[in-house]
N, C-alpha and C. Protein backbone atom coordinates (compact mmCIF):
# COMPACT_ATOMS: atom_id res chain seq x y z
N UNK A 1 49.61 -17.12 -6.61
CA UNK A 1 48.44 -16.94 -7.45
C UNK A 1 48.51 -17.95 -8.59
N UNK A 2 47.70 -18.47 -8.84
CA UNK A 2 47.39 -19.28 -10.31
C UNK A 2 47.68 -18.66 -11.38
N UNK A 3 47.65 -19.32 -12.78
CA UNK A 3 48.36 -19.29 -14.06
C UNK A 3 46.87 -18.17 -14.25
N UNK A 4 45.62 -18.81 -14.22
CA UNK A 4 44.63 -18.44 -14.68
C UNK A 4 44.38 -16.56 -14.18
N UNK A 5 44.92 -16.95 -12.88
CA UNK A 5 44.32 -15.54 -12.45
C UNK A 5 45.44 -13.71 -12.56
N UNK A 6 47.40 -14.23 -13.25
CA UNK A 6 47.85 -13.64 -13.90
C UNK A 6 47.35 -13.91 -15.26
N UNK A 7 46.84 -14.59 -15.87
CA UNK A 7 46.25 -14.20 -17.37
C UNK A 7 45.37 -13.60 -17.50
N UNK A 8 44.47 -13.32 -16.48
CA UNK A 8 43.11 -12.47 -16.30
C UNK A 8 43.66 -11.08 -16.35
N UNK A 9 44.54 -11.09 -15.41
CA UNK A 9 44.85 -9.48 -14.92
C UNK A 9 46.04 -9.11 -15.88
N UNK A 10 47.12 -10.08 -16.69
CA UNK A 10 47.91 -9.41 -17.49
C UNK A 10 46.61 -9.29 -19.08
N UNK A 11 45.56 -9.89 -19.34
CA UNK A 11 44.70 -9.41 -20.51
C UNK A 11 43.84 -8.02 -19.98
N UNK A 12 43.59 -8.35 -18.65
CA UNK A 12 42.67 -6.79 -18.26
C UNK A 12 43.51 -5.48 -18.78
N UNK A 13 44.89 -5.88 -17.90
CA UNK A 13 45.55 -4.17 -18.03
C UNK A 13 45.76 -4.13 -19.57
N UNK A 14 45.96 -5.16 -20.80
CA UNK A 14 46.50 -4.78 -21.90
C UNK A 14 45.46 -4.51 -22.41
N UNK A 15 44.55 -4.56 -22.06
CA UNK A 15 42.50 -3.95 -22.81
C UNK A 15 42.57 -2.66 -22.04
N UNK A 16 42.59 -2.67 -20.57
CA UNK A 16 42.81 -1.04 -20.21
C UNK A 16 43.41 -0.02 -21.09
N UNK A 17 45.08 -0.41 -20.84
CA UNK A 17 46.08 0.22 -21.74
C UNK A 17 45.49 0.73 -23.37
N UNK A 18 45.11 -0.25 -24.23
CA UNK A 18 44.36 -0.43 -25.41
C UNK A 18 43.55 1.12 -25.11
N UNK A 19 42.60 0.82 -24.57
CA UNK A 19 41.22 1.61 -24.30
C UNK A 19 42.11 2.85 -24.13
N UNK A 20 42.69 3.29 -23.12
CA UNK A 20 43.14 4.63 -22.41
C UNK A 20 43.77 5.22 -23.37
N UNK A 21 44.54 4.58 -24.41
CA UNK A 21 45.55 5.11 -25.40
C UNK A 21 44.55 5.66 -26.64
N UNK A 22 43.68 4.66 -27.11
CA UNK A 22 42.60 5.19 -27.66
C UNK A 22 41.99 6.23 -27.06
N UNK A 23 41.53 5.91 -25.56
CA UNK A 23 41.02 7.70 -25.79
C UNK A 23 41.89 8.60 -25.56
N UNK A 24 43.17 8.76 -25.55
CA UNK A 24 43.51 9.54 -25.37
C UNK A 24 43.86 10.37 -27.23
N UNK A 25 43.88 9.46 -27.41
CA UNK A 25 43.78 9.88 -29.43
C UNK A 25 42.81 10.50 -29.36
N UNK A 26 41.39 10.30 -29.23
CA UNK A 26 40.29 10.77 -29.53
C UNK A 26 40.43 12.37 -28.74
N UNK A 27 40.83 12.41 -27.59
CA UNK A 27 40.50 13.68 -27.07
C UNK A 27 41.91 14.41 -27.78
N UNK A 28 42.83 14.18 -28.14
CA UNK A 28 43.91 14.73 -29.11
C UNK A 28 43.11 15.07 -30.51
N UNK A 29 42.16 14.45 -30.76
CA UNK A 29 41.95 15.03 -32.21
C UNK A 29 40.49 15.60 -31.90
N UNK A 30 40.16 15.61 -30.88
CA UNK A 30 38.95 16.54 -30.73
C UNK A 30 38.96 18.45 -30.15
N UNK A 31 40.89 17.85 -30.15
CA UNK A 31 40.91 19.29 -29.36
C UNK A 31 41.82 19.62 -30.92
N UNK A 32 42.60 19.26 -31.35
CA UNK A 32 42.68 19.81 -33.41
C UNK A 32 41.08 20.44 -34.00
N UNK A 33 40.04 19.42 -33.79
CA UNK A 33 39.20 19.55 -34.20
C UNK A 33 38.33 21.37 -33.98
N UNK A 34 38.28 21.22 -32.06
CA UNK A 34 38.27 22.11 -32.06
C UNK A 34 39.04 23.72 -32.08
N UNK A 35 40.22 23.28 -32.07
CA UNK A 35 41.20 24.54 -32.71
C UNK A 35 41.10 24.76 -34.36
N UNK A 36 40.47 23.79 -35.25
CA UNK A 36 40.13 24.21 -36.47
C UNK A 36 38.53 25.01 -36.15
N UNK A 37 37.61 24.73 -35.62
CA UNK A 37 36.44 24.94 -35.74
C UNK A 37 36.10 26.38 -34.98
N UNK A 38 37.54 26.88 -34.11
CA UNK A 38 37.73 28.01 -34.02
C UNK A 38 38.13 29.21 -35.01
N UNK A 39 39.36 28.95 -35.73
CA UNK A 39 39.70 29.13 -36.84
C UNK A 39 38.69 29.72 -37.64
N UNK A 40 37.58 29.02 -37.83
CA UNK A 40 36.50 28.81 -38.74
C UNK A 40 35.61 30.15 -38.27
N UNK A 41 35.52 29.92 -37.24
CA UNK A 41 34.46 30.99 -36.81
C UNK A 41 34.82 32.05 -37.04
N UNK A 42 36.51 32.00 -36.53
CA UNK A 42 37.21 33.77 -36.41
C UNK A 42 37.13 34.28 -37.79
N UNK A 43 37.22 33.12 -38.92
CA UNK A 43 37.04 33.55 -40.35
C UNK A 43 35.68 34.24 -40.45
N UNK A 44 34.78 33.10 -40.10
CA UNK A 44 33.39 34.12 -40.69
C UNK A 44 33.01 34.82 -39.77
N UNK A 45 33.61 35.37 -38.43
CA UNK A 45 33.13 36.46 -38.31
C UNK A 45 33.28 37.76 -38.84
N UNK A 46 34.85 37.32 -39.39
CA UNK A 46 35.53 38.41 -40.23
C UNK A 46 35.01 38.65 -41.31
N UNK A 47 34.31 37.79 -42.17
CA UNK A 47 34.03 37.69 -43.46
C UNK A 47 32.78 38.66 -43.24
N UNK A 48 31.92 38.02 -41.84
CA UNK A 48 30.70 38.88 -41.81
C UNK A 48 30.87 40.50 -41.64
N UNK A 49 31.68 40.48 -41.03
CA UNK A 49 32.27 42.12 -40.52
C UNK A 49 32.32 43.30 -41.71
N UNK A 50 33.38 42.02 -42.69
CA UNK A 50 33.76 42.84 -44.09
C UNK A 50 32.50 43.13 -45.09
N UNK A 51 31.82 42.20 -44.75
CA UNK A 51 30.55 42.19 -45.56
C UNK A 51 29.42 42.62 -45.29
N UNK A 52 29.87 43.61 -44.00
CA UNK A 52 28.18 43.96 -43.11
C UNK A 52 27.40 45.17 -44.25
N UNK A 53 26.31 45.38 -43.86
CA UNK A 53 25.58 46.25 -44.25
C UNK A 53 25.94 47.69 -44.14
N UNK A 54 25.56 48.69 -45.11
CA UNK A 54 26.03 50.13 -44.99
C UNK A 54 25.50 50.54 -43.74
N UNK A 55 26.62 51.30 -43.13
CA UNK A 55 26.51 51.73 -42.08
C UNK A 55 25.50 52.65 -41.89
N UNK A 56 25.14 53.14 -40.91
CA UNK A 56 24.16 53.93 -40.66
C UNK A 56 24.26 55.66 -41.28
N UNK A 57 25.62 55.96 -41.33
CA UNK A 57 26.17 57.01 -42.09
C UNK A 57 25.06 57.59 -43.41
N UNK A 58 24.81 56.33 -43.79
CA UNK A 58 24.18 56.47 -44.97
C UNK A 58 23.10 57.62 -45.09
N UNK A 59 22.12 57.38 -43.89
CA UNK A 59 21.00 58.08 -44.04
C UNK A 59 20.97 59.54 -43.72
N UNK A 60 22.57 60.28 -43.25
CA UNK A 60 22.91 61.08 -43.04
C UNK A 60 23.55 61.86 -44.76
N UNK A 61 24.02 60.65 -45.94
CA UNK A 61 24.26 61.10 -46.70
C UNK A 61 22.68 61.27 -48.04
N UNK A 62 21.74 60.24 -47.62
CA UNK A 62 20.85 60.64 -48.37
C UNK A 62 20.21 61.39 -47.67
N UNK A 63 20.09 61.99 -46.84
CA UNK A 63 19.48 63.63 -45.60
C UNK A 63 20.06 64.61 -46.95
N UNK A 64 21.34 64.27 -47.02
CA UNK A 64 22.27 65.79 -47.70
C UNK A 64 21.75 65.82 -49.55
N UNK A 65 21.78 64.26 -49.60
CA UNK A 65 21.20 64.24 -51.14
C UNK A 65 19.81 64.61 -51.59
N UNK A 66 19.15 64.77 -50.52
CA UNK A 66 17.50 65.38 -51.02
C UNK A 66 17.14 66.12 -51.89
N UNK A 67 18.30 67.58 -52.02
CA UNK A 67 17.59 68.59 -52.87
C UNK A 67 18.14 68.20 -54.05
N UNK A 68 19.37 67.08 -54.10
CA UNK A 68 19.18 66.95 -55.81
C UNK A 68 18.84 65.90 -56.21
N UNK A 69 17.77 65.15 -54.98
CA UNK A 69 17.09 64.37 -55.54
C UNK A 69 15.56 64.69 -56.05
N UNK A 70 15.58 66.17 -55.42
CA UNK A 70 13.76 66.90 -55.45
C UNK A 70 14.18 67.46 -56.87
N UNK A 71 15.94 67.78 -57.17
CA UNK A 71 15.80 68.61 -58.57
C UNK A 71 15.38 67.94 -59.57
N UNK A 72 16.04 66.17 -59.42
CA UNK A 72 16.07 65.37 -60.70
C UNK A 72 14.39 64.81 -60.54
N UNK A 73 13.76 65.46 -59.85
CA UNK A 73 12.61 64.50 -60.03
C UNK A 73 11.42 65.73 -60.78
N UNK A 74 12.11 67.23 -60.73
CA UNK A 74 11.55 67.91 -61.32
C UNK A 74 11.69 68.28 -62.88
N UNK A 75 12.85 67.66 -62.98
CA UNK A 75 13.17 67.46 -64.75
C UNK A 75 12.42 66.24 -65.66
């Protein structure tokens, strides 16, 4: 083979190599990325959980609070 046509193919594979190593970074920090952006969620779902709205209980405790809410409204 000619000079020309090992310089072709030893610059191809070192641009391959180049390229493949690069992506292989990229999919390494896209999978960090997404193990933080999990993280994230499990937080605010928690956050939402802790922070939800009064439970339904409630309307069972203003059921019980009626008559001293009919008293204070008669004073």
């Amino acid at each position: 083979m000619p000079f020309n046509a090992w310089f072709t193919l030893i610059v191809a594979a070192l641009i391959i190599g180049v390229t493949a190593l690069a992506l292989i970074r990229v999919i390494i920090d896209l999978r960090h990325v997404t193990k933080t952006l999990a993280t994230i969620v499990v937080g605010g779902r928690a956050i939402a959980l802790q922070t939800s709205t009064v439970p339904t209980a409630l309307t069972s405790v203003n059921g019980s609070l009626k008559p001293v809410r009919d008293f204070t409204e008669q004073i």
